[in-house]
Protein backbone atom coordinates (compact mmCIF):
# COMPACT_ATOMS: atom_id res chain seq x y z
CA UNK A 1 0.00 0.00 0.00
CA UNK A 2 2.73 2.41 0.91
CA UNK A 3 4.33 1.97 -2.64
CA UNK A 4 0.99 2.45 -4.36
CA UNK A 5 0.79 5.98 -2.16
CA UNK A 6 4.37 6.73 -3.34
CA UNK A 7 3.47 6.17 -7.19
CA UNK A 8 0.80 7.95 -7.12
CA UNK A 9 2.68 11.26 -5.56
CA UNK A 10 5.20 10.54 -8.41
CA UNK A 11 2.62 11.07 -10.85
CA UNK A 12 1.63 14.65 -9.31
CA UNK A 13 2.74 17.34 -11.96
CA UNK A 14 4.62 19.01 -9.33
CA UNK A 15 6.68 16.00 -8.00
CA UNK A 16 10.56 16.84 -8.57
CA UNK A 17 12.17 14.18 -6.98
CA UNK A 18 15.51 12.90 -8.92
CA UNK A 19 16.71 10.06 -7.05
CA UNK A 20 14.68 7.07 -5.05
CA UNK A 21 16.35 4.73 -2.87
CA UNK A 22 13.94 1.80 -2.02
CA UNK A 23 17.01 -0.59 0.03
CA UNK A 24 15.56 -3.04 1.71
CA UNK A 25 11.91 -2.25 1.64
CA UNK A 26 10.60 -5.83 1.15
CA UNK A 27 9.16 -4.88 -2.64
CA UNK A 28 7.85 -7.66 -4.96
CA UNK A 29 7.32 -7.33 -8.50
CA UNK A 30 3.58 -7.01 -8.13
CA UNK A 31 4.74 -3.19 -7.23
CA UNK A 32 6.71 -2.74 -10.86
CA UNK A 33 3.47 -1.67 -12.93
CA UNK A 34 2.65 1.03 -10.13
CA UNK A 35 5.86 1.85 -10.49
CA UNK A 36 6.47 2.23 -14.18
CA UNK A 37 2.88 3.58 -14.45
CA UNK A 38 4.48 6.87 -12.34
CA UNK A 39 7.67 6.73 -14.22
CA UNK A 40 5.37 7.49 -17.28
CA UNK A 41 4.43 10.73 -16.25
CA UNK A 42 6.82 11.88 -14.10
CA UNK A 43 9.39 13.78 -15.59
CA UNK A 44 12.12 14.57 -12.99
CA UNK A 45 12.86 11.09 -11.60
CA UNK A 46 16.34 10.24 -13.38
CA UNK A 47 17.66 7.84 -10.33
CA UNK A 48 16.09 4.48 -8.71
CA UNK A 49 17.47 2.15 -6.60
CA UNK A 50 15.63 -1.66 -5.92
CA UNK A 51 18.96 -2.77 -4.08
CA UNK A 52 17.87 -5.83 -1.90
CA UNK A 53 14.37 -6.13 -2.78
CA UNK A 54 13.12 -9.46 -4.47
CA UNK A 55 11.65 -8.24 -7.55
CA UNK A 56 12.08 -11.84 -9.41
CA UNK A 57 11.54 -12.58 -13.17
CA UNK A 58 7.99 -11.37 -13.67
CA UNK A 59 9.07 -7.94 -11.90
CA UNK A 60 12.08 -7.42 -13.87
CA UNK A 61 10.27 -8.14 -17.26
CA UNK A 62 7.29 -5.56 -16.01
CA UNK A 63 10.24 -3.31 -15.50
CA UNK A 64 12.28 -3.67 -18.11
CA UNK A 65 8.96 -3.31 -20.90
CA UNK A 66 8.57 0.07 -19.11
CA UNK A 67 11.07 1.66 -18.88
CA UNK A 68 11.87 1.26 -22.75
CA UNK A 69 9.08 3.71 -23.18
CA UNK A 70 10.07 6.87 -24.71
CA UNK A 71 8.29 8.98 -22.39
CA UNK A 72 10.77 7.18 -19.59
CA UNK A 73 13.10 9.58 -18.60
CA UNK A 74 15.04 7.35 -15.95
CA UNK A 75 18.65 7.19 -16.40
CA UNK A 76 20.18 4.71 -13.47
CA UNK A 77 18.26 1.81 -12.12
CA UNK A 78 20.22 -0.44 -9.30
CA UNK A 79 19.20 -3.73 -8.40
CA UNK A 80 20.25 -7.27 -6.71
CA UNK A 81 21.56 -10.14 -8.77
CA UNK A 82 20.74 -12.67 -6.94
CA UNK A 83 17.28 -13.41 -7.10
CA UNK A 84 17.16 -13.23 -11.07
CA UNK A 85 17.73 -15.66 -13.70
CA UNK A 86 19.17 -15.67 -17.15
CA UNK A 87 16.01 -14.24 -18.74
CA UNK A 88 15.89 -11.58 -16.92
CA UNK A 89 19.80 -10.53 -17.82
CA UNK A 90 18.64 -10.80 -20.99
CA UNK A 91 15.37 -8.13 -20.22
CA UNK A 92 17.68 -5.89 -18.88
CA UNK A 93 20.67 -6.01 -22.04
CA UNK A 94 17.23 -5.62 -24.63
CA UNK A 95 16.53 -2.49 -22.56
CA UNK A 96 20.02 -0.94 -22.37
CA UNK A 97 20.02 -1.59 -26.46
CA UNK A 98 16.74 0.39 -26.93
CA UNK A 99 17.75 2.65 -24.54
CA UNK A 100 21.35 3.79 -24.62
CA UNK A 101 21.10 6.28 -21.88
CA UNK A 102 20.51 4.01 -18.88
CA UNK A 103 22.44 2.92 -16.70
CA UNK A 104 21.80 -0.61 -15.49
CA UNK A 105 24.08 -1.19 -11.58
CA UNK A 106 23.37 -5.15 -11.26
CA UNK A 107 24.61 -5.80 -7.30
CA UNK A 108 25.71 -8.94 -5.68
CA UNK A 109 23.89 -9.52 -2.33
CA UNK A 110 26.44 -10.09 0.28
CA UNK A 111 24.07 -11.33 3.33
């Protein structure tokens, strides 16, 4: 619920918030289309950080799909390794290629 209140302040015209570090806030990938539904209108974010949340496969590809939207204007997205297979490498290399701009920080969990 707290994400879906966050996304939805995103969205507000006046929202100017550049960076958002989400560490460790238990996030699943049922959150990513909230998510990339606010990073469709909002303008200013250009910095987001999922370290140590499991976002898994289904996350990453909800991610990955929007965030290669032109109206998109993230630049760095951070996130843990561990929990995601091949496939999902592969999501995030197809959206680096369609979108040359971002930044893609892929982190080894150390716990």
């Amino acid at each position: 619920m707290g994400l879906k209140l966050l996304c939805e302040g995103l969205k507000q015209p006046d929202c100017h918030l550049k960076d958002l570090a989400l560490w460790t806030c238990h996030l699943s990938g049922a959150c990513c289309q909230d998510l990339c539904n606010a990073l469709y209108t909002n303008e200013h974010l250009r910095d987001l950080d999922f370290s140590d949340n499991a976002l898994g496969d289904e996350g990453m590809r909800v991610l990955c799909e929007g965030l290669k939207c032109p109206c998109c204007k993230l630049q760095t997205l951070c996130l843990d390794t561990d929990p995601l297979r091949e496939d999902a490498f592969r999501k995030m290399e197809v959206l680096k290629m369609s979108k040359p701009g971002i930044t893609c920080c892929l982190r080894e969990c150390l716990i």
